[in-house]
PDB file of N, CA and C in Angstrom:
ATOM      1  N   UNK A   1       0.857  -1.172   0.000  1.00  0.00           N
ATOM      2  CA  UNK A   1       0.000   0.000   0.000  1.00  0.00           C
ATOM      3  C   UNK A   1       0.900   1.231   0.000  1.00  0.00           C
ATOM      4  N   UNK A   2       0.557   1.951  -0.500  1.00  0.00           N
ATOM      5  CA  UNK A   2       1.196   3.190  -1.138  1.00  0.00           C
ATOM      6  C   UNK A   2       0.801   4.379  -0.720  1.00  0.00           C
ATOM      7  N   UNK A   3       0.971   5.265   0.331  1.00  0.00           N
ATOM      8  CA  UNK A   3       0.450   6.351   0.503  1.00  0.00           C
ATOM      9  C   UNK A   3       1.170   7.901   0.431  1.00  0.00           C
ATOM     10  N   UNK A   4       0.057   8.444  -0.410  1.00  0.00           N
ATOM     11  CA  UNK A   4       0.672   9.700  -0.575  1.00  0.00           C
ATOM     12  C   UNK A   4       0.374  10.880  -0.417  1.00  0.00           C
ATOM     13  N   UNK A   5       0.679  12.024   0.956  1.00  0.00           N
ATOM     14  CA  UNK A   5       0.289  13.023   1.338  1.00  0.00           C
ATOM     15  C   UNK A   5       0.681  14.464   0.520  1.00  0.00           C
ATOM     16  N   UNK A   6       0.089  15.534   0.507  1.00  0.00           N
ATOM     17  CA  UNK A   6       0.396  16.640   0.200  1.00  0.00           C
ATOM     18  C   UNK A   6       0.666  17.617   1.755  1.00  0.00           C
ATOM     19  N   UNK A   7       1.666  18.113   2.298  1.00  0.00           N
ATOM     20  CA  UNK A   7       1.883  18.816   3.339  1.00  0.00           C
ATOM     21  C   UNK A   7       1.153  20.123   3.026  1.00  0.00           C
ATOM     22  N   UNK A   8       1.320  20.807   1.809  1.00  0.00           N
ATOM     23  CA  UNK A   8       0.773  21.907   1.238  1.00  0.00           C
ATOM     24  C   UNK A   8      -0.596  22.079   0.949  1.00  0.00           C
ATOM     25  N   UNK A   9      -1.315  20.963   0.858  1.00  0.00           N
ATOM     26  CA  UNK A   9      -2.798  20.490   0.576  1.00  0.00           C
ATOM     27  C   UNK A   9      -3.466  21.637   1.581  1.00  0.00           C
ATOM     28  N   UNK A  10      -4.885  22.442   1.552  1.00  0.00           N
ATOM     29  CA  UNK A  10      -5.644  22.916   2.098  1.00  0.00           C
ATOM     30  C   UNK A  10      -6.430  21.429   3.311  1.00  0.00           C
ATOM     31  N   UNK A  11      -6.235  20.133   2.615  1.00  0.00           N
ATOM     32  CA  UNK A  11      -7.426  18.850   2.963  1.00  0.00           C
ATOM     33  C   UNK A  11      -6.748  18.526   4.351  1.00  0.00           C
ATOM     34  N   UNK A  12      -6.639  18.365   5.110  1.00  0.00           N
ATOM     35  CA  UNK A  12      -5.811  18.048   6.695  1.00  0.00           C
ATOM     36  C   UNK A  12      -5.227  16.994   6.386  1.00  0.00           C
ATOM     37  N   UNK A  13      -3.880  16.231   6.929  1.00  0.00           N
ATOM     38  CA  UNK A  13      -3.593  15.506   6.111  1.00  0.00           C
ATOM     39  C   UNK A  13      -4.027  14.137   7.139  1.00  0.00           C
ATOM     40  N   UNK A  14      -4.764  13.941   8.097  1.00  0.00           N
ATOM     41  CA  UNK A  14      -5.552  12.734   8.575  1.00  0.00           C
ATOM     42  C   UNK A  14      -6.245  12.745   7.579  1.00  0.00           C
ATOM     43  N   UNK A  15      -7.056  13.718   7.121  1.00  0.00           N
ATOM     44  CA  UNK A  15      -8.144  13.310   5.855  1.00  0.00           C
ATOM     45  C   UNK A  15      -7.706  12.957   4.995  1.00  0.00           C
ATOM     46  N   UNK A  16      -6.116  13.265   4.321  1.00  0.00           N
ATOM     47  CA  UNK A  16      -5.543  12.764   3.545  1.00  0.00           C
ATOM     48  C   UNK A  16      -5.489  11.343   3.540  1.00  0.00           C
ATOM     49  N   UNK A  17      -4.907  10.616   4.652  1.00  0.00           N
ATOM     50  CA  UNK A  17      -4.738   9.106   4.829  1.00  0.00           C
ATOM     51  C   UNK A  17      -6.167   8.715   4.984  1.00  0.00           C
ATOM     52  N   UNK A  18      -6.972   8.888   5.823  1.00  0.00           N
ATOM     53  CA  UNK A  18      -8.178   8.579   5.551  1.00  0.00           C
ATOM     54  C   UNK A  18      -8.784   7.914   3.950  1.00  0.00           C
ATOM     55  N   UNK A  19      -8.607   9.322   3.137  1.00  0.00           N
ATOM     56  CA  UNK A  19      -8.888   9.224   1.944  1.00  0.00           C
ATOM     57  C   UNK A  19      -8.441   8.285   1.211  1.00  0.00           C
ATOM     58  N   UNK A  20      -6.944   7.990   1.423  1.00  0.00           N
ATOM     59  CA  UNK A  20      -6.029   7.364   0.988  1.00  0.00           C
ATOM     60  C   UNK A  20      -6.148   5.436   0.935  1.00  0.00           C
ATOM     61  N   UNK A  21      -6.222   5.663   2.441  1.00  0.00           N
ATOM     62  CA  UNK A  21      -6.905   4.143   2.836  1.00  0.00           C
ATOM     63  C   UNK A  21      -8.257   3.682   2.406  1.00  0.00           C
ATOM     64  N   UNK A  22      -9.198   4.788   2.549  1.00  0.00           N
ATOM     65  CA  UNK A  22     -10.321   4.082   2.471  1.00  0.00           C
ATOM     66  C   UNK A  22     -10.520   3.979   0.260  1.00  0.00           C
ATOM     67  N   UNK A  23      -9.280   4.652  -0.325  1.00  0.00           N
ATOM     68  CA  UNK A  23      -9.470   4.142  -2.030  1.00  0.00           C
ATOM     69  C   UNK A  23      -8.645   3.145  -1.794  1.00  0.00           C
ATOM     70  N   UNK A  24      -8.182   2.666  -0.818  1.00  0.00           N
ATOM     71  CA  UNK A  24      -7.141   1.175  -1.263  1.00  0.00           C
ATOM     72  C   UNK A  24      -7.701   0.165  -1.264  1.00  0.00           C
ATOM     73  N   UNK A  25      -9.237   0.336   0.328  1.00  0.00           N
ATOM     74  CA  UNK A  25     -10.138  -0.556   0.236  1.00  0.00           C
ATOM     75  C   UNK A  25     -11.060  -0.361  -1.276  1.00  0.00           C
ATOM     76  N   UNK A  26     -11.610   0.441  -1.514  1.00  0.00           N
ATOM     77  CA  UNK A  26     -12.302   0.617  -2.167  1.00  0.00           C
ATOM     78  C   UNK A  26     -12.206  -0.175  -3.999  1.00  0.00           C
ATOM     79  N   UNK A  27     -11.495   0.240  -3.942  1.00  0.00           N
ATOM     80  CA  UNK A  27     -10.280  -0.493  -5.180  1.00  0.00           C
ATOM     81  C   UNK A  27      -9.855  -1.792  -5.064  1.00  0.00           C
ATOM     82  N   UNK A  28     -10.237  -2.547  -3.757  1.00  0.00           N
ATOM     83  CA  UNK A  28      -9.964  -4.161  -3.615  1.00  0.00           C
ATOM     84  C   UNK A  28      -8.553  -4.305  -3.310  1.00  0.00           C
ATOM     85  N   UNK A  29      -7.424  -3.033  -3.205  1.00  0.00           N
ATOM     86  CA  UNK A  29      -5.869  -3.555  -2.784  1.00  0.00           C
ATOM     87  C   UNK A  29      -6.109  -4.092  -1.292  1.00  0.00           C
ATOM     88  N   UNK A  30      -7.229  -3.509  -0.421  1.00  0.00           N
ATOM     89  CA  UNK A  30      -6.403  -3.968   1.028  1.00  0.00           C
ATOM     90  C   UNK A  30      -7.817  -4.562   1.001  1.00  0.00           C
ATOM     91  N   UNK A  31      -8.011  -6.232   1.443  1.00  0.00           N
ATOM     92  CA  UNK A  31      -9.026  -7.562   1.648  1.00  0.00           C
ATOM     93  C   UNK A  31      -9.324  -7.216   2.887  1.00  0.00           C
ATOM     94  N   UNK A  32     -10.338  -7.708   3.118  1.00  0.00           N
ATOM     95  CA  UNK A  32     -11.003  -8.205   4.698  1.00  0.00           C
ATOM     96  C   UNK A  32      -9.962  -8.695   5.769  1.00  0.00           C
ATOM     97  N   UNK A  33      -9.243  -8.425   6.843  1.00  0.00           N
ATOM     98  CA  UNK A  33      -8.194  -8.976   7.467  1.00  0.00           C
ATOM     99  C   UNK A  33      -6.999  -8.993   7.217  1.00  0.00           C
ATOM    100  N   UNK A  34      -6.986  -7.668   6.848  1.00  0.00           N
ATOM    101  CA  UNK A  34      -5.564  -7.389   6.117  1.00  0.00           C
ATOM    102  C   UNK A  34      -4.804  -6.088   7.422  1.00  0.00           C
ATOM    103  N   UNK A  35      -3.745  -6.384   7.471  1.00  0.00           N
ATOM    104  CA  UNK A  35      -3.356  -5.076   8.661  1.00  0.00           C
ATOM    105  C   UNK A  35      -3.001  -3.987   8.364  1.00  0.00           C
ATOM    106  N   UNK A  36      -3.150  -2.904   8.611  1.00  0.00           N
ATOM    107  CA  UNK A  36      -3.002  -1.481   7.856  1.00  0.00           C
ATOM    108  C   UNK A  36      -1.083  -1.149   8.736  1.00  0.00           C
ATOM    109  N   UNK A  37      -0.087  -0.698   8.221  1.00  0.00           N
ATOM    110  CA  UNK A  37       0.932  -0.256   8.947  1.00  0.00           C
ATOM    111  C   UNK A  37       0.646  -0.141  10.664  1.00  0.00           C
ATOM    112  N   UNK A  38       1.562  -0.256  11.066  1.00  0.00           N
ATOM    113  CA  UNK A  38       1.033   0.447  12.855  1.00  0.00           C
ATOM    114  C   UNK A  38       2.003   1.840  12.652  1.00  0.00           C
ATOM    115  N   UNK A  39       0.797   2.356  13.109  1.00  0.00           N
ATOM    116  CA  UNK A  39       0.794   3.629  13.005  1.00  0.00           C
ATOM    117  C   UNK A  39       2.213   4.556  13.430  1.00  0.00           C
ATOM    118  N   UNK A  40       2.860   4.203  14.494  1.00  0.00           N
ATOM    119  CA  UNK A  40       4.274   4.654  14.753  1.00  0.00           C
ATOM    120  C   UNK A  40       4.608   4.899  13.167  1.00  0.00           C
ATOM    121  N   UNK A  41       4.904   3.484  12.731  1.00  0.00           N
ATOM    122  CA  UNK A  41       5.663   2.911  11.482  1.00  0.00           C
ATOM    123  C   UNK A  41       5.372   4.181  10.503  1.00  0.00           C
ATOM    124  N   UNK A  42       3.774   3.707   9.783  1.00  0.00           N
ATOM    125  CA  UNK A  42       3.450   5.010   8.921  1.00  0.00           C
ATOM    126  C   UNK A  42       3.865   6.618   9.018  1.00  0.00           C
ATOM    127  N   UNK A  43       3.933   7.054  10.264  1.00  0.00           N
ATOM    128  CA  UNK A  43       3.816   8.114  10.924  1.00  0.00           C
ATOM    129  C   UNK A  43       5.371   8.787  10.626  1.00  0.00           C
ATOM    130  N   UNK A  44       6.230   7.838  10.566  1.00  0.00           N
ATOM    131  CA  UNK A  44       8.140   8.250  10.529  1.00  0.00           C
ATOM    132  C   UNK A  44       8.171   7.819   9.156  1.00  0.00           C
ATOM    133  N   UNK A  45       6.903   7.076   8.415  1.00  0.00           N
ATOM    134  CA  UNK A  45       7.982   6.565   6.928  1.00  0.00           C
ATOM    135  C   UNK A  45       7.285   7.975   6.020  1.00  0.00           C
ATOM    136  N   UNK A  46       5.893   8.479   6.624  1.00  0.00           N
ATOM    137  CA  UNK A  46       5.066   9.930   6.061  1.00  0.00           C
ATOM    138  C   UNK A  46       6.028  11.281   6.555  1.00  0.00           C
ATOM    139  N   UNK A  47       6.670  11.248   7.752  1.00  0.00           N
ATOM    140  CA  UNK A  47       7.185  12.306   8.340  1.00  0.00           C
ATOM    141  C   UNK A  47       6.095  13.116   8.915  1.00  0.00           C
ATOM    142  N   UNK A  48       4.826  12.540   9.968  1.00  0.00           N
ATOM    143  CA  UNK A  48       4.249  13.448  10.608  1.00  0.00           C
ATOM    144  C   UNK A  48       3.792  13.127  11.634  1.00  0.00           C
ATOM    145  N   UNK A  49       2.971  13.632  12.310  1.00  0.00           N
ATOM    146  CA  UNK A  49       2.833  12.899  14.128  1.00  0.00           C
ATOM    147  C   UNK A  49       2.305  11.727  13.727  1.00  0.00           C
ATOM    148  N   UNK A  50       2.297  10.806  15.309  1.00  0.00           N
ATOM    149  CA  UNK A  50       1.584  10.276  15.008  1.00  0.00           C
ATOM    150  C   UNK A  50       0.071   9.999  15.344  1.00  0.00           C
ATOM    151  N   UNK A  51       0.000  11.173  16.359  1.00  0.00           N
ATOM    152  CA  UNK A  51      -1.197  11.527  16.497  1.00  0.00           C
ATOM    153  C   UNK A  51      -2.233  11.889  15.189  1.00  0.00           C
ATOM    154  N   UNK A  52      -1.610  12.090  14.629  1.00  0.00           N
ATOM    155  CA  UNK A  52      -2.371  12.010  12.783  1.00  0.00           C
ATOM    156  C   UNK A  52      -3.092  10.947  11.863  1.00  0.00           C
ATOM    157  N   UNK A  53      -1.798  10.158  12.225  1.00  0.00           N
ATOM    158  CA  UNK A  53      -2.251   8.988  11.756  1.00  0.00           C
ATOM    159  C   UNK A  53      -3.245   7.867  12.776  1.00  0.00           C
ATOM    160  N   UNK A  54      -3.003   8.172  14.136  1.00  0.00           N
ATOM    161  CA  UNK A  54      -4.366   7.455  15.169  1.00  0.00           C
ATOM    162  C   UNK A  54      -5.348   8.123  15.004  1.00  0.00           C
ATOM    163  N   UNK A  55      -5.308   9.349  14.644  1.00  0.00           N
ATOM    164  CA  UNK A  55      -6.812   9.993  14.044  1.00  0.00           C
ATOM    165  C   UNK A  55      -7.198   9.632  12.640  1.00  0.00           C
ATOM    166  N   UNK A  56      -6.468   8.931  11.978  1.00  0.00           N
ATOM    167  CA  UNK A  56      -7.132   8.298  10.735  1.00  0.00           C
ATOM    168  C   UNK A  56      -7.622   7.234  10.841  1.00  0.00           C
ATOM    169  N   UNK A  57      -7.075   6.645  11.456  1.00  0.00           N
ATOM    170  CA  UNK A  57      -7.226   5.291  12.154  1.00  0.00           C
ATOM    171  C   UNK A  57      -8.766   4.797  12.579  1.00  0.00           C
ATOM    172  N   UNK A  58      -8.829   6.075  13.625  1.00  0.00           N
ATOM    173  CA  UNK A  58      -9.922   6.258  14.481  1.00  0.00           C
ATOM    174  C   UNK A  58     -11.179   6.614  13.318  1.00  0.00           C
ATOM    175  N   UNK A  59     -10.805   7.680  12.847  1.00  0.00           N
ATOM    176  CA  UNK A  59     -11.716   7.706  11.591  1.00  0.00           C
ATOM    177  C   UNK A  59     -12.413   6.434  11.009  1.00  0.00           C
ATOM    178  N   UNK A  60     -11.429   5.903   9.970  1.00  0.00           N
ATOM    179  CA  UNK A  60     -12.113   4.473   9.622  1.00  0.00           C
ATOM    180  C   UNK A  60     -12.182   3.571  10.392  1.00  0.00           C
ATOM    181  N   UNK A  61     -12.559   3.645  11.654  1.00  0.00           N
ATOM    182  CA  UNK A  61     -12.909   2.642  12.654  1.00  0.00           C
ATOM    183  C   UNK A  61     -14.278   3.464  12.728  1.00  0.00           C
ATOM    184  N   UNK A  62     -14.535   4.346  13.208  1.00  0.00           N
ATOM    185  CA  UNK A  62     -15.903   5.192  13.037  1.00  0.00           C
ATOM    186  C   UNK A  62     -16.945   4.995  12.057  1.00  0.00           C
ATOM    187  N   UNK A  63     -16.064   4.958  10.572  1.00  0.00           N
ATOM    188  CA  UNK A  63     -16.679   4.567   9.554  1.00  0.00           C
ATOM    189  C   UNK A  63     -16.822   3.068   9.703  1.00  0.00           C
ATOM    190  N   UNK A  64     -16.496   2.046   9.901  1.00  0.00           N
ATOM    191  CA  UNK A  64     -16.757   0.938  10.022  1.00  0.00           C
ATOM    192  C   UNK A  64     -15.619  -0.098   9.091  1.00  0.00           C
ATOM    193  N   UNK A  65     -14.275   0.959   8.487  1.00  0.00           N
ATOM    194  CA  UNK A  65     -13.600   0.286   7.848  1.00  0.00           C
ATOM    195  C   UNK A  65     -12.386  -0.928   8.095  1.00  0.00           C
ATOM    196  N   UNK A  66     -12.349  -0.334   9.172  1.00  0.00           N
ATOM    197  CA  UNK A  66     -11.113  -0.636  10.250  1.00  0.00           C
ATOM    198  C   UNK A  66     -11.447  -1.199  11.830  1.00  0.00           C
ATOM    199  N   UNK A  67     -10.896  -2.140  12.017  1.00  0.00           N
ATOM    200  CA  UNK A  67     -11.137  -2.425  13.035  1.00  0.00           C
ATOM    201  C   UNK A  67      -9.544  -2.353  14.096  1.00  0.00           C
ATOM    202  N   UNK A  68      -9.686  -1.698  15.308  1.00  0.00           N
ATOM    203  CA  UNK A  68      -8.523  -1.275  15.869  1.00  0.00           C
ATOM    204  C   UNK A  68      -8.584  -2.302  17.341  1.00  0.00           C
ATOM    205  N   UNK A  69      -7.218  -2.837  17.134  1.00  0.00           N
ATOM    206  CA  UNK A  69      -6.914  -4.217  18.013  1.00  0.00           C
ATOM    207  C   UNK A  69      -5.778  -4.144  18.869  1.00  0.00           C
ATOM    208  N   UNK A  70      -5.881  -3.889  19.881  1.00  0.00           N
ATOM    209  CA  UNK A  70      -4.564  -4.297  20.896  1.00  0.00           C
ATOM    210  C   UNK A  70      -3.392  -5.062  20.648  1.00  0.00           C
ATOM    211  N   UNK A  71      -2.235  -4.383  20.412  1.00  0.00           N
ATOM    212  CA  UNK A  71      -1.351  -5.521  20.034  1.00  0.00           C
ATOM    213  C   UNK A  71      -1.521  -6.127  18.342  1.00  0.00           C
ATOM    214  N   UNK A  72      -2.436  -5.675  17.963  1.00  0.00           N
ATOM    215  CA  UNK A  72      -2.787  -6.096  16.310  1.00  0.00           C
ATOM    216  C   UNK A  72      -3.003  -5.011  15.118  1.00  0.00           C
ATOM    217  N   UNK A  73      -2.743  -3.993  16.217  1.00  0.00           N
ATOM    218  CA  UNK A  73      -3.089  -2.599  15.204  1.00  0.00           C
ATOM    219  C   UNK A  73      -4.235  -2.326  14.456  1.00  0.00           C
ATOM    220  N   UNK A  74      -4.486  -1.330  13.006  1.00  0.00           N
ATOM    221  CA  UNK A  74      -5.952  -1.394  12.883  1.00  0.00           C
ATOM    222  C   UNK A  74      -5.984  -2.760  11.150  1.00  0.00           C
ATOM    223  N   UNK A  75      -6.859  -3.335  11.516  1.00  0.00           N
ATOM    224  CA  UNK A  75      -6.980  -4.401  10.822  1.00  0.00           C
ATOM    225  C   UNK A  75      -8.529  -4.425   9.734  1.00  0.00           C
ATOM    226  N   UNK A  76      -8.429  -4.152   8.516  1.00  0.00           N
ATOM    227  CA  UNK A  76      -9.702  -4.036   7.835  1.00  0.00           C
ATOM    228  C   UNK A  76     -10.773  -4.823   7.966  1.00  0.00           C
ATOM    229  N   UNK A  77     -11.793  -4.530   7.830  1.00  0.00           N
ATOM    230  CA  UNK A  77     -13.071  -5.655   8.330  1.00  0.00           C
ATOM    231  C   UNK A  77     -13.496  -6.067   7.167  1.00  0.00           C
ATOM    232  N   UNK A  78     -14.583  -6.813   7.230  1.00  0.00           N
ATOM    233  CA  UNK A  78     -15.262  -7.507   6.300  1.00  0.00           C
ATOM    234  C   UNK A  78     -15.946  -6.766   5.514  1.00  0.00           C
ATOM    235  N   UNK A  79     -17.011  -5.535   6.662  1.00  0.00           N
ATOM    236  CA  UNK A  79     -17.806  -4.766   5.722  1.00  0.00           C
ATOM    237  C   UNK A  79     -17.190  -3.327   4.751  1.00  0.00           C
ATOM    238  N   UNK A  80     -15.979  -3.520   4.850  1.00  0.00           N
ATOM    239  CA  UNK A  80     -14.909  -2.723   4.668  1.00  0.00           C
ATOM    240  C   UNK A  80     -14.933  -3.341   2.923  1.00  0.00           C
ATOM    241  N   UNK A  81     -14.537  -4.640   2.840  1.00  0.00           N
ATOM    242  CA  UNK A  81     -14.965  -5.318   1.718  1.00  0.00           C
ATOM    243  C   UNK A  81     -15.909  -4.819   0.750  1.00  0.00           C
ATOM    244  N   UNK A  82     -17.440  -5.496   1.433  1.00  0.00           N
ATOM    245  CA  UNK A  82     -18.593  -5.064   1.271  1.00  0.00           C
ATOM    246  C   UNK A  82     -18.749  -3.788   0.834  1.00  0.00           C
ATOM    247  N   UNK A  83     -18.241  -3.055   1.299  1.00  0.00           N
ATOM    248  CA  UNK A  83     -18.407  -1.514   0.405  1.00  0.00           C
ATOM    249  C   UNK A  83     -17.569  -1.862  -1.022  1.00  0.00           C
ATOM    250  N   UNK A  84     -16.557  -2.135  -0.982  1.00  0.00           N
ATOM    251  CA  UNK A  84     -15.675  -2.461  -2.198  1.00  0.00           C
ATOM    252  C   UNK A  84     -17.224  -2.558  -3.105  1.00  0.00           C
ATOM    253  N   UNK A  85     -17.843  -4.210  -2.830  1.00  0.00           N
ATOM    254  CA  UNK A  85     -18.477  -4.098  -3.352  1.00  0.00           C
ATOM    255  C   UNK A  85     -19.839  -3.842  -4.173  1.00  0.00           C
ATOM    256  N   UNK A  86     -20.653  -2.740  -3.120  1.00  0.00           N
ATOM    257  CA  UNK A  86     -21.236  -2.110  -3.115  1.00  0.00           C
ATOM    258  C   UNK A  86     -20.716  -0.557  -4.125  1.00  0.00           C
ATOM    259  N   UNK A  87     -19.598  -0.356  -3.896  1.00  0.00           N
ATOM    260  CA  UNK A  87     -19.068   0.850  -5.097  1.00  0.00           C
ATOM    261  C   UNK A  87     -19.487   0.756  -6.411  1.00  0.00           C
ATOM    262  N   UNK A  88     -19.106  -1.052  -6.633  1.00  0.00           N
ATOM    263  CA  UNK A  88     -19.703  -1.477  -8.102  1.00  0.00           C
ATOM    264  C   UNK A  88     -20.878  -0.916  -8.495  1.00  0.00           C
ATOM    265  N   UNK A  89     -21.350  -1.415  -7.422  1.00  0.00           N
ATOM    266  CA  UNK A  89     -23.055  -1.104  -8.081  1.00  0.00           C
ATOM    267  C   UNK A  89     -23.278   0.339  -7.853  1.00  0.00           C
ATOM    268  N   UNK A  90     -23.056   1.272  -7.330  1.00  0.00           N
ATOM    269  CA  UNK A  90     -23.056   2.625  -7.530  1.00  0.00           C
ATOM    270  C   UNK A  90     -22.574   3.172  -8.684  1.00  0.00           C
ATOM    271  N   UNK A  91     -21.348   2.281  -9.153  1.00  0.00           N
ATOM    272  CA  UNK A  91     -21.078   2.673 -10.361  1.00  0.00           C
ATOM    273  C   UNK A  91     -21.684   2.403 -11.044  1.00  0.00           C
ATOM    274  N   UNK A  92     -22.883   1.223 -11.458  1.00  0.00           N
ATOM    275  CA  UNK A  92     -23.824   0.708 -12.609  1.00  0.00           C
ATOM    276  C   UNK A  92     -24.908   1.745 -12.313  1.00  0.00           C
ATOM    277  N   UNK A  93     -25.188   2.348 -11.085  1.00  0.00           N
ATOM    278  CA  UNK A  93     -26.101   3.377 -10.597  1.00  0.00           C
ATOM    279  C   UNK A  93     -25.909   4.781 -11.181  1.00  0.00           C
ATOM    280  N   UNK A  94     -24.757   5.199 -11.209  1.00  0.00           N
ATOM    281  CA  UNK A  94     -24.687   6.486 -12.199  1.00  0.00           C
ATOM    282  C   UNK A  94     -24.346   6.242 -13.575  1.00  0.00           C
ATOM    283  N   UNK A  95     -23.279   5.266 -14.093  1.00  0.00           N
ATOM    284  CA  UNK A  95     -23.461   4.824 -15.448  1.00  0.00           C
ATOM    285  C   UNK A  95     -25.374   5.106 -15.877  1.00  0.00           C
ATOM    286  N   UNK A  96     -26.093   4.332 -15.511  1.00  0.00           N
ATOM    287  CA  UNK A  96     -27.370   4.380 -15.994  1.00  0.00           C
ATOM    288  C   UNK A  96     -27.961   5.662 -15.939  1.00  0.00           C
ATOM    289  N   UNK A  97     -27.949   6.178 -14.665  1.00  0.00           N
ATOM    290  CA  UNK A  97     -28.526   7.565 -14.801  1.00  0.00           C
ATOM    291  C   UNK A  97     -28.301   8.576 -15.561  1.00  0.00           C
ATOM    292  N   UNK A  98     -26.817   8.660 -16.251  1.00  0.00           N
ATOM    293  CA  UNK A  98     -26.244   9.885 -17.129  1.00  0.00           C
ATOM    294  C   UNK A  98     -26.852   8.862 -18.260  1.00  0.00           C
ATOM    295  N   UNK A  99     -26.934   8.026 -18.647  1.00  0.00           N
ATOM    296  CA  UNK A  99     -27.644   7.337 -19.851  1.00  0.00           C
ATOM    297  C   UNK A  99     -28.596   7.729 -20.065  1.00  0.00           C
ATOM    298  N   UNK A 100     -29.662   8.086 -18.596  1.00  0.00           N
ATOM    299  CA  UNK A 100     -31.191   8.691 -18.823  1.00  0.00           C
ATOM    300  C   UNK A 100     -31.355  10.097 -18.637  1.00  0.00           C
ATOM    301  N   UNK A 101     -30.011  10.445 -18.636  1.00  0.00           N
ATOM    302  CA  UNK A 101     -30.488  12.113 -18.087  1.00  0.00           C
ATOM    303  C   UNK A 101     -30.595  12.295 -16.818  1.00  0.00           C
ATOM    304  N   UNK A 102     -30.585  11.655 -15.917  1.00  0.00           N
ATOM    305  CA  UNK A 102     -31.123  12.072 -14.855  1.00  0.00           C
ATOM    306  C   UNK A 102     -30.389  12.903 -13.861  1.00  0.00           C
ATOM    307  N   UNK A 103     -30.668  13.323 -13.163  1.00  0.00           N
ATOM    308  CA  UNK A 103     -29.474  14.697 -12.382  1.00  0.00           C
ATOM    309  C   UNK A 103     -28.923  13.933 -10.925  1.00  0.00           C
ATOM    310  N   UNK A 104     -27.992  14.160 -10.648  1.00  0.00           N
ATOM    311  CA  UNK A 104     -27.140  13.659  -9.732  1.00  0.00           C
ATOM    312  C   UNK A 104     -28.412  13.861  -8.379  1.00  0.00           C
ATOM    313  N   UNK A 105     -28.629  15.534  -8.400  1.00  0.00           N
ATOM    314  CA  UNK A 105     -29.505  15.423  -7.272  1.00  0.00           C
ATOM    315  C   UNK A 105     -30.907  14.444  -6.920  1.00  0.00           C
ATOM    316  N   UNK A 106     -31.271  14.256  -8.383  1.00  0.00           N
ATOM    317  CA  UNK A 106     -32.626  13.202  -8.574  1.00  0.00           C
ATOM    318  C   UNK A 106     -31.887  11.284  -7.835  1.00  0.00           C
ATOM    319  N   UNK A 107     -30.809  11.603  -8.324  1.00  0.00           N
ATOM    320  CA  UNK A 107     -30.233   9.547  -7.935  1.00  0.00           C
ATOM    321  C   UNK A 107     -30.039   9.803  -6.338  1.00  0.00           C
ATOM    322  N   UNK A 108     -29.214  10.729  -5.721  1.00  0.00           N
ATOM    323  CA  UNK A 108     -29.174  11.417  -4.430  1.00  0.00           C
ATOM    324  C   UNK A 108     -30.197  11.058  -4.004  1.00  0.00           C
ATOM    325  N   UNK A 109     -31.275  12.062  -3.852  1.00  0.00           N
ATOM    326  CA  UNK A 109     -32.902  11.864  -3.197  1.00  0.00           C
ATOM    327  C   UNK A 109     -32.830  10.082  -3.005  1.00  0.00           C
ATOM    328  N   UNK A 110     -32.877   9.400  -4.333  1.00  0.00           N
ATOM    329  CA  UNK A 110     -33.279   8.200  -4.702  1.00  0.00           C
ATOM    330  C   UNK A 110     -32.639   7.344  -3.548  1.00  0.00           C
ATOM    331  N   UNK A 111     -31.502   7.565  -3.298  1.00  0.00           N
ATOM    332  CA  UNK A 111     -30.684   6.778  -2.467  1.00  0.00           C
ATOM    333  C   UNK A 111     -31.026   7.081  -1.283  1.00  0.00           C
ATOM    334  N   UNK A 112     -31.122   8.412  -0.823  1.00  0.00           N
ATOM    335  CA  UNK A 112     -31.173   8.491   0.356  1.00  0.00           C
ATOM    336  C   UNK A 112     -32.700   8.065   1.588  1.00  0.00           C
ATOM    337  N   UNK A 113     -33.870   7.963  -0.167  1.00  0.00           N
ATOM    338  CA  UNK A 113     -35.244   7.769   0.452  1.00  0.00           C
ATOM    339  C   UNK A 113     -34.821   6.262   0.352  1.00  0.00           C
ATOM    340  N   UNK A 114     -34.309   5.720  -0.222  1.00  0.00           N
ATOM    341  CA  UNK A 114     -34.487   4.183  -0.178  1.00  0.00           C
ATOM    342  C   UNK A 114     -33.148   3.513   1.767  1.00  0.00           C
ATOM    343  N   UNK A 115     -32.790   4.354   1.660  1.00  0.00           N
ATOM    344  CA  UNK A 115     -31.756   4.216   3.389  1.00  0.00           C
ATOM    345  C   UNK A 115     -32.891   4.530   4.218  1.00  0.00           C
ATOM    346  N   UNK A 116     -33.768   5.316   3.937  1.00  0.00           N
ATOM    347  CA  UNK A 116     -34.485   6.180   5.088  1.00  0.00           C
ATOM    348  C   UNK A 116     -34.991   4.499   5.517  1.00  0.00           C
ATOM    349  N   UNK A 117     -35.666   3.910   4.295  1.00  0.00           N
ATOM    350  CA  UNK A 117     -36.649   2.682   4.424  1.00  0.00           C
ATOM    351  C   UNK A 117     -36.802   1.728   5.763  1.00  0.00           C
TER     352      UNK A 117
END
């Protein structure tokens, strides 16, 4: 896994790794039970606290991507996966809609009344 920050970026750079990690899942590089760096590690090979990187951490543990383990560091979950592949079909979800015209805000609504359910 490959991560790459901008120091100069306006985006904070926890959101950076955040971001970073959660396209590695997303993209299928990091599987269900896979261990993310421990954070010390990342933190001296990025050059920044590492209070930065336990707030990314913490992040996709919030989100449900990461699961954070004593002695095991943060370790990706299953439903971490599951989004992987759930992206797919979001992607067959706007593929179709720009096919019909339809406006980002119209698929939006769509999604969000069908979560409300």
């Amino acid at each position: 896994m490959i991560i790459r920050i901008d120091p100069a970026s306006a985006t904070p750079i926890f959101e950076q790794l955040v971001r970073a990690v959660r396209g590695e899942i997303l993209a299928g590089r990091l599987a269900a039970g896979e261990r993310l760096p421990a954070a010390r590690e990342l933190a001296d090979s990025l050059e920044v606290n590492g209070h930065t990187v336990l707030h990314a951490y913490q992040t996709l543990r919030d989100e449900g991507l990461v699961e954070l383990r004593r002695g095991r560091g943060a370790v990706v979950t299953s439903a971490a996966t599951e989004l992987a592949e759930l992206r797919r079909h979001a992607v067959d979800l706007v593929v179709a809609a720009r096919e019909r015209g339809i406006t980002p805000d119209a698929v939006l609504a769509l999604v969000r009344e069908e979560l409300s359910r």
